[in-house]
PDB file of N, CA and C in Angstrom:
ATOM      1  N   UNK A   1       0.841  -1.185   0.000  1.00  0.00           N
ATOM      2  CA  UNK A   1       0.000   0.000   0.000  1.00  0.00           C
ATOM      3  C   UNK A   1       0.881   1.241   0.000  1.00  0.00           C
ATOM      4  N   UNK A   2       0.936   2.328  -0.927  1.00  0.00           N
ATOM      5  CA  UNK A   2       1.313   3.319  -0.894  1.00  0.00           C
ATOM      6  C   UNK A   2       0.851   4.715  -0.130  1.00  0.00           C
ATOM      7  N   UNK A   3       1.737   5.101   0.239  1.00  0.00           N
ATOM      8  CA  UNK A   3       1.319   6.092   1.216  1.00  0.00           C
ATOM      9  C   UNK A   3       1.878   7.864   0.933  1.00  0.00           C
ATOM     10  N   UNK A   4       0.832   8.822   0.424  1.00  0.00           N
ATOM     11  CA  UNK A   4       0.895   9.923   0.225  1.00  0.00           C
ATOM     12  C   UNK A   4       1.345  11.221   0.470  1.00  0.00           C
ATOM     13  N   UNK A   5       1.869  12.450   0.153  1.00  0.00           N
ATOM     14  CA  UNK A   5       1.302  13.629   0.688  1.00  0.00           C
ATOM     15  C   UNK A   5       1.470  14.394  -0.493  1.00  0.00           C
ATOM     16  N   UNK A   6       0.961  15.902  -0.196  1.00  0.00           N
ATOM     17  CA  UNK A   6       0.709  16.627  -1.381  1.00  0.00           C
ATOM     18  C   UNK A   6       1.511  17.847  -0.998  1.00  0.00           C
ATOM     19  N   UNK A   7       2.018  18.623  -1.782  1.00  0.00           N
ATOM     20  CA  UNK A   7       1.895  20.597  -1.209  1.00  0.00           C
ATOM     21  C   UNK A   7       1.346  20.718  -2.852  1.00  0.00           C
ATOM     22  N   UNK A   8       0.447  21.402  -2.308  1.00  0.00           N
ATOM     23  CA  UNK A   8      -0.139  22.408  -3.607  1.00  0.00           C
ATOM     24  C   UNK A   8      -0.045  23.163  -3.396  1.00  0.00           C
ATOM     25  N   UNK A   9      -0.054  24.155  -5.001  1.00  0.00           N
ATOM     26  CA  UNK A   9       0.734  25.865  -4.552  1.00  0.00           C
ATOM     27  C   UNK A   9       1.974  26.280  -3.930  1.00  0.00           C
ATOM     28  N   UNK A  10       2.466  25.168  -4.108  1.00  0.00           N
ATOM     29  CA  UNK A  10       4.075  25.712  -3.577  1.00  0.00           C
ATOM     30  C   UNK A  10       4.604  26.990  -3.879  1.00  0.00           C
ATOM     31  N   UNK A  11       5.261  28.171  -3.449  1.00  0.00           N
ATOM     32  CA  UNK A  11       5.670  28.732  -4.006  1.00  0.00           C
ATOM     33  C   UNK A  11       7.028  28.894  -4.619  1.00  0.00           C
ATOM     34  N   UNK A  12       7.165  28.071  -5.116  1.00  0.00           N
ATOM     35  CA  UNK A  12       8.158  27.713  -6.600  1.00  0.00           C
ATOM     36  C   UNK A  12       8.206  27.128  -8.062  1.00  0.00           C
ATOM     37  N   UNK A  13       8.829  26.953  -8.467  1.00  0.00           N
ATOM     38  CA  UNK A  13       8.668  26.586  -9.822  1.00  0.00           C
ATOM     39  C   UNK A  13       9.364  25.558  -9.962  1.00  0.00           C
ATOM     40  N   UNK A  14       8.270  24.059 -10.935  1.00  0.00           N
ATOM     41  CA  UNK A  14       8.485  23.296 -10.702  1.00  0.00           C
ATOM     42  C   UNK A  14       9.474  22.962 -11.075  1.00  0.00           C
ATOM     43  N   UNK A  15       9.975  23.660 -12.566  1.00  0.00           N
ATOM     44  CA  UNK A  15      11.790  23.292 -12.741  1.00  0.00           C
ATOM     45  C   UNK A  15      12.726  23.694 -11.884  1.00  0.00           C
ATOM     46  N   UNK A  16      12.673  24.145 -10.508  1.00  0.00           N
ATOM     47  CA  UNK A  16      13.387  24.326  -9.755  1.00  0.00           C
ATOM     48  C   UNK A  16      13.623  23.006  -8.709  1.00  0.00           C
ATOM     49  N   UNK A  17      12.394  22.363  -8.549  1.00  0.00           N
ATOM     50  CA  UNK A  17      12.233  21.252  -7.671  1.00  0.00           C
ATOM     51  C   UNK A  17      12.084  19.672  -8.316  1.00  0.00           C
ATOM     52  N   UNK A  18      12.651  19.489  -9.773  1.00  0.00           N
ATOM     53  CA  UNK A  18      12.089  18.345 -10.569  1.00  0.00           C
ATOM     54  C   UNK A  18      13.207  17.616 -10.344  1.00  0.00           C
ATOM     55  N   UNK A  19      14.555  18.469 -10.554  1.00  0.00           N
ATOM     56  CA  UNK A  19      16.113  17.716 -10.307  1.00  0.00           C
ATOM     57  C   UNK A  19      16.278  16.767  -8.427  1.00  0.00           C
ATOM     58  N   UNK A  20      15.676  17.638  -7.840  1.00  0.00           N
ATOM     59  CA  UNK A  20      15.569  17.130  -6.557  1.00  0.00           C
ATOM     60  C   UNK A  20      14.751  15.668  -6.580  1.00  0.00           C
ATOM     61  N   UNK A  21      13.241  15.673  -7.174  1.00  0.00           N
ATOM     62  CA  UNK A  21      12.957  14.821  -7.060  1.00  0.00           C
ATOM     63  C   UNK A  21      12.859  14.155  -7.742  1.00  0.00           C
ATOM     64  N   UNK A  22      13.881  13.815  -8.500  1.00  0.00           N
ATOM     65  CA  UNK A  22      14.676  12.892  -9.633  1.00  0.00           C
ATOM     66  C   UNK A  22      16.082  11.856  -8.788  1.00  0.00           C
ATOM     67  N   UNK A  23      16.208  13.203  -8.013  1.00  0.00           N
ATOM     68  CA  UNK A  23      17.318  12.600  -7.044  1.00  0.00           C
ATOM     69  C   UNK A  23      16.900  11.673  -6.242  1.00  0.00           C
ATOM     70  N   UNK A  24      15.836  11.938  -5.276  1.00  0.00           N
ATOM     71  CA  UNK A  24      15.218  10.941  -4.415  1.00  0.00           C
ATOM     72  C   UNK A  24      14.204   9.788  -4.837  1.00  0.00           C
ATOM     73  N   UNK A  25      13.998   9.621  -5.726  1.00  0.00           N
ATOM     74  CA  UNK A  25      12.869   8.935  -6.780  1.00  0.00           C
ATOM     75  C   UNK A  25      13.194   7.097  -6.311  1.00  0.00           C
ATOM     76  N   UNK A  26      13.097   6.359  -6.064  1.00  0.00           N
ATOM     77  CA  UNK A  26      13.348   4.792  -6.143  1.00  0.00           C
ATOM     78  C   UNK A  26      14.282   4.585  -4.715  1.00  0.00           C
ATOM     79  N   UNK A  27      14.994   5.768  -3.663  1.00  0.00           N
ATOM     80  CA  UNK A  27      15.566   5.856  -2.979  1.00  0.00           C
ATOM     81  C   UNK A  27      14.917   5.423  -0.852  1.00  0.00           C
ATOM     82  N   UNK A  28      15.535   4.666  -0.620  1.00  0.00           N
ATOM     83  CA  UNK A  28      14.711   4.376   0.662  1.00  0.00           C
ATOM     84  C   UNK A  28      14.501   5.547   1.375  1.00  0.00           C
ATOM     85  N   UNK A  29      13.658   5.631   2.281  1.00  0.00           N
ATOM     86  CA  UNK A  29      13.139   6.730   2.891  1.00  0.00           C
ATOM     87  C   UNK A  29      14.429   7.580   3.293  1.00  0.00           C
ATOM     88  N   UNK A  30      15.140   6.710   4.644  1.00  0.00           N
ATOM     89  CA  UNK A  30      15.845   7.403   5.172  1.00  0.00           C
ATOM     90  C   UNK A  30      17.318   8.421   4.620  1.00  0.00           C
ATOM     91  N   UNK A  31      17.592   7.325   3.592  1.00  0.00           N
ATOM     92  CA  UNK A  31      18.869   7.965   2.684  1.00  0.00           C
ATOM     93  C   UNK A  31      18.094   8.797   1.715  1.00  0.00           C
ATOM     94  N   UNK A  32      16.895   9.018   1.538  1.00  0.00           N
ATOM     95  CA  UNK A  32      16.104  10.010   0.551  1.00  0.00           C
ATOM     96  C   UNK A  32      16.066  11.412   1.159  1.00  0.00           C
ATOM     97  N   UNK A  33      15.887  11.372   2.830  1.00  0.00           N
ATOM     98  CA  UNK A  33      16.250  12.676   3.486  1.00  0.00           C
ATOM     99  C   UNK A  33      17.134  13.040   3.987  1.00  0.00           C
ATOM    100  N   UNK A  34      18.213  12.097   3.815  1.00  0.00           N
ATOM    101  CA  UNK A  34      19.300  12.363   4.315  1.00  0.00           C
ATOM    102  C   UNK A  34      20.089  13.377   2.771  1.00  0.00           C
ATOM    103  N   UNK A  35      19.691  12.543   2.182  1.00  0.00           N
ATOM    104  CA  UNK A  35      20.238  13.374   0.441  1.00  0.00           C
ATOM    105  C   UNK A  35      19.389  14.930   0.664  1.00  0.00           C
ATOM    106  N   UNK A  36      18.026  15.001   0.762  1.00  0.00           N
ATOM    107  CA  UNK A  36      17.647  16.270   0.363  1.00  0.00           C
ATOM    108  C   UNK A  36      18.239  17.698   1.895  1.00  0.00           C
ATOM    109  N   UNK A  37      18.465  16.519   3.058  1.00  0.00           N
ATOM    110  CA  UNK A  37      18.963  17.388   4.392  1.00  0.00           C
ATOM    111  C   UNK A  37      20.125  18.514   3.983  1.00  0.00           C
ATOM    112  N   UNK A  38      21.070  17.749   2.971  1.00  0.00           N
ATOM    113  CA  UNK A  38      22.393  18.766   2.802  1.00  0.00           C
ATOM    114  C   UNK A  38      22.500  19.405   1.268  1.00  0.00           C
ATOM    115  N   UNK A  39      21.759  19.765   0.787  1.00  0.00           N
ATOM    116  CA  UNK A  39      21.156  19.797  -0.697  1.00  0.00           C
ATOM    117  C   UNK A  39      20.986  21.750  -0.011  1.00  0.00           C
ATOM    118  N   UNK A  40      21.949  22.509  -1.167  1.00  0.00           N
ATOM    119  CA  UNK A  40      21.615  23.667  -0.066  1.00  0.00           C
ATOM    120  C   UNK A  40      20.261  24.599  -0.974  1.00  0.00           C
ATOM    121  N   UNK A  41      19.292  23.820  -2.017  1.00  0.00           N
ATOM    122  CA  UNK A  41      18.450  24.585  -2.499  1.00  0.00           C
ATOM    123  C   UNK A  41      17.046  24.550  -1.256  1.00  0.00           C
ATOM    124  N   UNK A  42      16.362  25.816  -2.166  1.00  0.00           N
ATOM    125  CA  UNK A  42      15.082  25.680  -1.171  1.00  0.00           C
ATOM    126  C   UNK A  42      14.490  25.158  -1.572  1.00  0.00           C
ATOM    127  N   UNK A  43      13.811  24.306  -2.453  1.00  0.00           N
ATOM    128  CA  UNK A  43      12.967  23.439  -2.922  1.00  0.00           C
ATOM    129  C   UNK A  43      13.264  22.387  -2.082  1.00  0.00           C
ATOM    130  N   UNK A  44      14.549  22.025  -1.726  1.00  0.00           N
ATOM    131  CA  UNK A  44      14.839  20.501  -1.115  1.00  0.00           C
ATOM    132  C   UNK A  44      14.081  20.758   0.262  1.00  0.00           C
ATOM    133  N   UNK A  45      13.899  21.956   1.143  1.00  0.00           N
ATOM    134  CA  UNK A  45      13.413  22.409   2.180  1.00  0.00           C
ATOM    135  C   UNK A  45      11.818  22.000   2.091  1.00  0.00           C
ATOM    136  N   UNK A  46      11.173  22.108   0.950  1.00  0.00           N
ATOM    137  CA  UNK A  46       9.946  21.724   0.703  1.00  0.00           C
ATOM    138  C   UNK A  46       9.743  20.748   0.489  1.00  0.00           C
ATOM    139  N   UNK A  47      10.349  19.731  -0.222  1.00  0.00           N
ATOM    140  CA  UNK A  47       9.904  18.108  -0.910  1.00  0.00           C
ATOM    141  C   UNK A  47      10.559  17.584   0.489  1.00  0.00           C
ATOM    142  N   UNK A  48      11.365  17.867   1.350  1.00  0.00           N
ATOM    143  CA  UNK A  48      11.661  17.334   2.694  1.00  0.00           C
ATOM    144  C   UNK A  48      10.776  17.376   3.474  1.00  0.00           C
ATOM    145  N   UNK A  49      10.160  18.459   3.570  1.00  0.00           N
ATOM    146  CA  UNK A  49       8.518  18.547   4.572  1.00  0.00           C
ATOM    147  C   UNK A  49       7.576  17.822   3.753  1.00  0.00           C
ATOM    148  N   UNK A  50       7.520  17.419   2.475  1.00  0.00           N
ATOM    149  CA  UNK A  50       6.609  16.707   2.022  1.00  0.00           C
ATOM    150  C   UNK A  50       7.140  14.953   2.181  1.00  0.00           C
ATOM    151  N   UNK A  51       8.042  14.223   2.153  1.00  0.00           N
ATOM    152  CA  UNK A  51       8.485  13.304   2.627  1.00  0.00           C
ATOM    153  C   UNK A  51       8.549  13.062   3.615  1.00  0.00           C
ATOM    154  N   UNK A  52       8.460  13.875   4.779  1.00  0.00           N
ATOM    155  CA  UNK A  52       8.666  13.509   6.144  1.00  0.00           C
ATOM    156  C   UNK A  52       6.587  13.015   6.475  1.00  0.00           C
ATOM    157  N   UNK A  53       5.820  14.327   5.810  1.00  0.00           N
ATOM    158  CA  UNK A  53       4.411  13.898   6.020  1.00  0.00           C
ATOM    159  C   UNK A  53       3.937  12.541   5.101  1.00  0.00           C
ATOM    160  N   UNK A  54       4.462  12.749   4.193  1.00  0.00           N
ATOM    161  CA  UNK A  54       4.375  11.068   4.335  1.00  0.00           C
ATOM    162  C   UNK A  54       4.474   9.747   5.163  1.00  0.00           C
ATOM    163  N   UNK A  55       5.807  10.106   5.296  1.00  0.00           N
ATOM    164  CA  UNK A  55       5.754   9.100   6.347  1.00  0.00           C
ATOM    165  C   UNK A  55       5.386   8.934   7.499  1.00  0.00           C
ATOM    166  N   UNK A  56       4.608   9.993   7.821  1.00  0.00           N
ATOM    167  CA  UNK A  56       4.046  10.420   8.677  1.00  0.00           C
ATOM    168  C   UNK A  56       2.330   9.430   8.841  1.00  0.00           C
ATOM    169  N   UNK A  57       2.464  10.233   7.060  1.00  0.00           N
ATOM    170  CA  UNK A  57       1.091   9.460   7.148  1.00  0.00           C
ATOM    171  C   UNK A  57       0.789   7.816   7.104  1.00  0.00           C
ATOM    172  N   UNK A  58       2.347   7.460   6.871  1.00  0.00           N
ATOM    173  CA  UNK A  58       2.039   5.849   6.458  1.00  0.00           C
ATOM    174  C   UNK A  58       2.336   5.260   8.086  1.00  0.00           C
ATOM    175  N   UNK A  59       2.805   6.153   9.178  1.00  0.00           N
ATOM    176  CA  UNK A  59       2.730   5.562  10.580  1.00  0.00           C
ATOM    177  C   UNK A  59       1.612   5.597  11.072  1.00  0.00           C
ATOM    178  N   UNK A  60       0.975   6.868  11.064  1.00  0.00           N
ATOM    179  CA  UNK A  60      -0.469   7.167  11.177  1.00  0.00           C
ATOM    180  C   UNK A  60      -1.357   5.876  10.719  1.00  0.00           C
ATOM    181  N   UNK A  61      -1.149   5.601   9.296  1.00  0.00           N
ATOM    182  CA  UNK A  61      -2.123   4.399   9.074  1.00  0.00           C
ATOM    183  C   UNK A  61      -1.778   2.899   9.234  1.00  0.00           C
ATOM    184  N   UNK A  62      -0.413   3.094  10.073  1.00  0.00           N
ATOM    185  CA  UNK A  62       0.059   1.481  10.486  1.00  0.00           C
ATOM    186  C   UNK A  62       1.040   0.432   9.415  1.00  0.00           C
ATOM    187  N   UNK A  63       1.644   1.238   9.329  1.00  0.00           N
ATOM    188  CA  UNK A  63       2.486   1.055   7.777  1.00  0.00           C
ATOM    189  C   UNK A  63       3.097  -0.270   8.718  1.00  0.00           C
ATOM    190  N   UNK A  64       3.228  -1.638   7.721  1.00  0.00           N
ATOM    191  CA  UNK A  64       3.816  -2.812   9.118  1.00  0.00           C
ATOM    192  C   UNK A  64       5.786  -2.471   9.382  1.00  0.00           C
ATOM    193  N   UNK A  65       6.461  -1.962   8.422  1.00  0.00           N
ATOM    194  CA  UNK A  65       7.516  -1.401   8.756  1.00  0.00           C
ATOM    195  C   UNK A  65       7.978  -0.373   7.767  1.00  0.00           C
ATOM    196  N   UNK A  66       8.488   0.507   8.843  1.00  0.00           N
ATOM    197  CA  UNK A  66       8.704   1.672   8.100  1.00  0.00           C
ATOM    198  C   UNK A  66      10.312   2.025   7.733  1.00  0.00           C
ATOM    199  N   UNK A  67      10.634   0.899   8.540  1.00  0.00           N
ATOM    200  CA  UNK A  67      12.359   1.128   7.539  1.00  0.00           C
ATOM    201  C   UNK A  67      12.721   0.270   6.438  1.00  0.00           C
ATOM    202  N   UNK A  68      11.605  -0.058   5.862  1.00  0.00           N
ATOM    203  CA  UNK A  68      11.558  -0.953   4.516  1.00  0.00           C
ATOM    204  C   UNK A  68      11.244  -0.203   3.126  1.00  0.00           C
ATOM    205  N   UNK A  69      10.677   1.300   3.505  1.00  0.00           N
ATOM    206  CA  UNK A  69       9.938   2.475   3.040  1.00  0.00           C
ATOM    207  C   UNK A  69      11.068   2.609   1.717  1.00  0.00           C
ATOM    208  N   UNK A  70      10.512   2.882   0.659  1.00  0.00           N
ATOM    209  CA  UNK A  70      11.089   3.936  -0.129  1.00  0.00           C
ATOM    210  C   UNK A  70      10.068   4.758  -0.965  1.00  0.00           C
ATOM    211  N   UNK A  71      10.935   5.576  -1.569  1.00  0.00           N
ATOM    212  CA  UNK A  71      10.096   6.661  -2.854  1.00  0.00           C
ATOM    213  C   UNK A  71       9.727   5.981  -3.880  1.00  0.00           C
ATOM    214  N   UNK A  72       8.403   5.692  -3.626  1.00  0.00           N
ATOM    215  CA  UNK A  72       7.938   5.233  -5.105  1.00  0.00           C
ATOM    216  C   UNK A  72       7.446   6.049  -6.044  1.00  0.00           C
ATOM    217  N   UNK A  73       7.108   7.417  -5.856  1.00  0.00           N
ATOM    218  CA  UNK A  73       6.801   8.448  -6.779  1.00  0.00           C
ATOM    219  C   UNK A  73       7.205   9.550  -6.170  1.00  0.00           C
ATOM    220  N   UNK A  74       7.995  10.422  -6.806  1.00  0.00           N
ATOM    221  CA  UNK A  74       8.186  12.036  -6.348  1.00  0.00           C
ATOM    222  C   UNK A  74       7.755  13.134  -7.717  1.00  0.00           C
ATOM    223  N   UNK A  75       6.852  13.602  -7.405  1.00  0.00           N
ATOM    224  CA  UNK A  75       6.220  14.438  -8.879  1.00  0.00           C
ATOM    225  C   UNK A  75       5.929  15.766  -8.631  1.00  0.00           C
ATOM    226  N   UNK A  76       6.726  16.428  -9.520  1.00  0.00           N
ATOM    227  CA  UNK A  76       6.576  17.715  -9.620  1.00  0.00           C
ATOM    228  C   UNK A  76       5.262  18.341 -10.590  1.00  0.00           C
ATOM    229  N   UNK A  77       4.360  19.000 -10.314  1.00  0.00           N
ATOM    230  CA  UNK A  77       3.673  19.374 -11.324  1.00  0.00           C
ATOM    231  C   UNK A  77       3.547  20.651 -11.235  1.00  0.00           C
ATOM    232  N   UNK A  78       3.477  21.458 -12.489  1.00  0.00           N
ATOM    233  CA  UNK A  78       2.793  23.022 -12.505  1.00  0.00           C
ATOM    234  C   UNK A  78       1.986  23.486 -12.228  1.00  0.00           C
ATOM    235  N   UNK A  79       1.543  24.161 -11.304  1.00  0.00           N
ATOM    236  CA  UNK A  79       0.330  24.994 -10.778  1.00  0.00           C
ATOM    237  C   UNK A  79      -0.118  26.278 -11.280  1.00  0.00           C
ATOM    238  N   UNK A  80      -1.115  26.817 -11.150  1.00  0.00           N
ATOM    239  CA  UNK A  80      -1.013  28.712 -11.250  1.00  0.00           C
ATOM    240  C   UNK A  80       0.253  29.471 -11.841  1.00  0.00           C
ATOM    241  N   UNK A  81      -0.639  30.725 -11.642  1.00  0.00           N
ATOM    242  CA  UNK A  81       0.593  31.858 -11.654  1.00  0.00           C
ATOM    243  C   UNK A  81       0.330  32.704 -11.117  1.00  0.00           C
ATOM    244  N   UNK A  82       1.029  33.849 -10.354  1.00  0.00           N
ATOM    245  CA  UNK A  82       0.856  34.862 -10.251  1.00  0.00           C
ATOM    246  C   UNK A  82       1.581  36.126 -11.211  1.00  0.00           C
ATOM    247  N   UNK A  83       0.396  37.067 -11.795  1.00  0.00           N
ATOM    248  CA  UNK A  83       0.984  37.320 -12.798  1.00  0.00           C
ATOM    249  C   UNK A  83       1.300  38.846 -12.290  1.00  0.00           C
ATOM    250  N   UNK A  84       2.468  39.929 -12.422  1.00  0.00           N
ATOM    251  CA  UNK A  84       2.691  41.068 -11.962  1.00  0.00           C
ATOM    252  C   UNK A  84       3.209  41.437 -13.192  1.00  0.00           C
ATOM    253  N   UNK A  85       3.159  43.253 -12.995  1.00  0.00           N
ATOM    254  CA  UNK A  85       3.565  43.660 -14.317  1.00  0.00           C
ATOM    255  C   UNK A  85       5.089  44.532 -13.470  1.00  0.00           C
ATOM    256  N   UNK A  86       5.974  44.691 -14.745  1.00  0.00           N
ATOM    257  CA  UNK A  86       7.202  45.409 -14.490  1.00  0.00           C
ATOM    258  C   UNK A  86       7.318  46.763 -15.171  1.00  0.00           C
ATOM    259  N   UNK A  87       7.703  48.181 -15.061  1.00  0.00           N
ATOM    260  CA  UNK A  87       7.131  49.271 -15.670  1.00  0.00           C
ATOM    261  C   UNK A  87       8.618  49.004 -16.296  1.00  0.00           C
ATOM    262  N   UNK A  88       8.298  49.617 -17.237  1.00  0.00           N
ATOM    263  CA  UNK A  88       9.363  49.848 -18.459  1.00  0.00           C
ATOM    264  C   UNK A  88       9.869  50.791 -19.405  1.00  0.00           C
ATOM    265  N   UNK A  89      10.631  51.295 -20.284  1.00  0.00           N
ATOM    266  CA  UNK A  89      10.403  52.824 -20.663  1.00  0.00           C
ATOM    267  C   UNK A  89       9.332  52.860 -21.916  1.00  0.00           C
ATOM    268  N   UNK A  90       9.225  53.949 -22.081  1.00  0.00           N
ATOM    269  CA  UNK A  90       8.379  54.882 -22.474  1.00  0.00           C
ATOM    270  C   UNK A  90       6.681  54.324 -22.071  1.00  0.00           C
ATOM    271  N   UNK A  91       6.590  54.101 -21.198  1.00  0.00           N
ATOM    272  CA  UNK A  91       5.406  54.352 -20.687  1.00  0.00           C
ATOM    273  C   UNK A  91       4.961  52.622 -20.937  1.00  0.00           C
ATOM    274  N   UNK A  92       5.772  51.600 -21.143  1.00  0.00           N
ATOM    275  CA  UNK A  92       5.083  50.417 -21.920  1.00  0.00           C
ATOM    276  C   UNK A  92       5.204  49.399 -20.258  1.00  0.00           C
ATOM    277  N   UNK A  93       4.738  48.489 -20.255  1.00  0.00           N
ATOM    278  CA  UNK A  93       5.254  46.981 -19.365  1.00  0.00           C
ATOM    279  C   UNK A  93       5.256  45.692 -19.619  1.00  0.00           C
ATOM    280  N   UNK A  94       6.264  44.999 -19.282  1.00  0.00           N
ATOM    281  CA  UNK A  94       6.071  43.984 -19.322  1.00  0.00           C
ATOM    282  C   UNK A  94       5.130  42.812 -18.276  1.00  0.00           C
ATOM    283  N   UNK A  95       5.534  41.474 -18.308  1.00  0.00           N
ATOM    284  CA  UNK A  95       4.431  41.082 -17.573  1.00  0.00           C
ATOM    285  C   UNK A  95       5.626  39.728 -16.764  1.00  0.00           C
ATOM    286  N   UNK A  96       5.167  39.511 -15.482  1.00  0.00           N
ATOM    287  CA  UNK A  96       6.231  38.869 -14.979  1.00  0.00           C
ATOM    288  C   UNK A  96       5.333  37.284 -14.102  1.00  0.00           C
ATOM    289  N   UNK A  97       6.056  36.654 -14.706  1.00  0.00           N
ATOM    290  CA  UNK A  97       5.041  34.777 -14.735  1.00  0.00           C
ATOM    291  C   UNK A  97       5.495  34.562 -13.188  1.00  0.00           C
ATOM    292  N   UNK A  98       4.986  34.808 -11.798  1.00  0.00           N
ATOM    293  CA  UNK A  98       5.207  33.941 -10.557  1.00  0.00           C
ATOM    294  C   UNK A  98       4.558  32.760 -10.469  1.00  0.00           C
ATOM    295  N   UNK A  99       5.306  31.814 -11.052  1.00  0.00           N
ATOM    296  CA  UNK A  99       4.765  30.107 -10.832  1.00  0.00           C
ATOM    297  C   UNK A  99       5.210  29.294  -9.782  1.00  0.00           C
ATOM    298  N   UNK A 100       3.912  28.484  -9.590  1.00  0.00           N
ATOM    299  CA  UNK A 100       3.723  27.700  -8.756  1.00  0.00           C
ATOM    300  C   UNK A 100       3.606  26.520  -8.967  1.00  0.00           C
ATOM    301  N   UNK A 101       3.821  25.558  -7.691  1.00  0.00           N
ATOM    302  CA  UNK A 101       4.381  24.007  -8.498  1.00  0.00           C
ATOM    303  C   UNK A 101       3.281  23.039  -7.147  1.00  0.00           C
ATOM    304  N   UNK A 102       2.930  21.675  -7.612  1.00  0.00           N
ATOM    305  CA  UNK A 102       1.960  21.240  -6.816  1.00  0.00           C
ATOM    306  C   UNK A 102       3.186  20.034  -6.684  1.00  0.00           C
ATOM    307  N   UNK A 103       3.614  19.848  -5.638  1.00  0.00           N
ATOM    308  CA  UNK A 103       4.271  18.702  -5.098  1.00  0.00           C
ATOM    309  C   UNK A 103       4.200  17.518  -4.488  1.00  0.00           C
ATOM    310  N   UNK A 104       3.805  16.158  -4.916  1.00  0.00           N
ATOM    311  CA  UNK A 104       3.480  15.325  -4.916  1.00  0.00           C
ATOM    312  C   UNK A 104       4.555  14.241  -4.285  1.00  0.00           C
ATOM    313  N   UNK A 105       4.583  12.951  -3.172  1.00  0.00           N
ATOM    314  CA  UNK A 105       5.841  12.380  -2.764  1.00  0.00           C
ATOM    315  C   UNK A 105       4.828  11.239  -2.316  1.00  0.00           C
ATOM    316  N   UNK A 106       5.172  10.378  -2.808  1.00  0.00           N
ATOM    317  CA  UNK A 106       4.058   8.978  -2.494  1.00  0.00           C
ATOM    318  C   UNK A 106       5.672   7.884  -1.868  1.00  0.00           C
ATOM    319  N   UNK A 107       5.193   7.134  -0.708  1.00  0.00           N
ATOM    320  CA  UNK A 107       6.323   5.792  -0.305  1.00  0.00           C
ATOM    321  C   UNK A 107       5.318   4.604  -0.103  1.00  0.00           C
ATOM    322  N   UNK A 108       5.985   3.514  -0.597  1.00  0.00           N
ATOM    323  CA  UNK A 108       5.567   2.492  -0.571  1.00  0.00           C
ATOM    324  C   UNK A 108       6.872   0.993  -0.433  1.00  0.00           C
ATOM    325  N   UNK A 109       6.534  -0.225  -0.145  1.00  0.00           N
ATOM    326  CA  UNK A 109       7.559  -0.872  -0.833  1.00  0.00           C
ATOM    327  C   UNK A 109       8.677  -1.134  -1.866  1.00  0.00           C
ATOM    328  N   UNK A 110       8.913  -1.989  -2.052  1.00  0.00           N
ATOM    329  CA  UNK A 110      10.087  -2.188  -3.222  1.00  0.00           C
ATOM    330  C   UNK A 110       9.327  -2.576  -4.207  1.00  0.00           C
ATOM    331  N   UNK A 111       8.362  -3.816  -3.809  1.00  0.00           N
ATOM    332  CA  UNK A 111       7.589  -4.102  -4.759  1.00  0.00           C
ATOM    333  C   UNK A 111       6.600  -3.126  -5.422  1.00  0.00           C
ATOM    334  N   UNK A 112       6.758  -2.130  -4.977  1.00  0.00           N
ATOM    335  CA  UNK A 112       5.571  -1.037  -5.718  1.00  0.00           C
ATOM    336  C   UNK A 112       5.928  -0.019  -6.468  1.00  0.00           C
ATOM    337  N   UNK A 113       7.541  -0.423  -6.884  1.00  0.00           N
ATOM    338  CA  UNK A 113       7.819   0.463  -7.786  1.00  0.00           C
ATOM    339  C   UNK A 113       7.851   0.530  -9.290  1.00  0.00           C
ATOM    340  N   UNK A 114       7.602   1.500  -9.965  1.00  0.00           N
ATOM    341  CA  UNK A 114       7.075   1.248 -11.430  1.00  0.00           C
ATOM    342  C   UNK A 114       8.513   0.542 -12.389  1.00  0.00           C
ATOM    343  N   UNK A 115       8.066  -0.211 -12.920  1.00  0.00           N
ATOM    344  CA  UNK A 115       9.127  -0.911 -13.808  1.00  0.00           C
ATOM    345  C   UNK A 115      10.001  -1.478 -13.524  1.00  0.00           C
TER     346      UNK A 115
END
């Protein structure tokens, strides 16, 4: 049984956080946060709070051992935008894309990994 968590609306962009969770992807729990612990981006600060509630949630629901755990899915997806404008000369502006990324970190067994 696989066990979940989400951040939606992150405020980052998901090509900032996709390399990270490329890194931890098929990786057992504990060496998965131990990798994103010394990782000095801020995204790793986020997919770390989203891995830890995971496993959070798979104790919560009685996971039978949890040092058997790994990443069976880490998914970055695109969210929103916030869109702001930048003034510019002669009276014109441009327009400035603040994107947001919905962060996804599922653990499960060995056997539950794709392929």
């Amino acid at each position: 049984m696989a066990f979940h968590a989400v951040h939606r609306s992150a405020k980052i962009s998901a090509r900032k956080v996709r390399p990270l969770a490329t890194l931890i992807r098929g990786k057992p729990t504990d060496k998965a946060l131990e990798l994103l612990r010394y990782q000095p981006q801020r995204g790793a600060r986020m997919l770390e709070k989203v891995l830890k509630s995971a496993l959070a949630n798979a104790e919560d629901r009685r996971s039978p051992d949890l040092a058997a755990l790994v990443v069976t899915d880490a998914r970055i997806d695109g969210a929103g935008m916030f869109k702001r404008i930048r003034p510019r000369a002669r009276g014109m502006a441009f327009g400035i894309l603040k994107r947001l990324s919905h962060i996804r970190v599922a653990v499960g067994t060995v056997d539950e990994l794709p392929g």
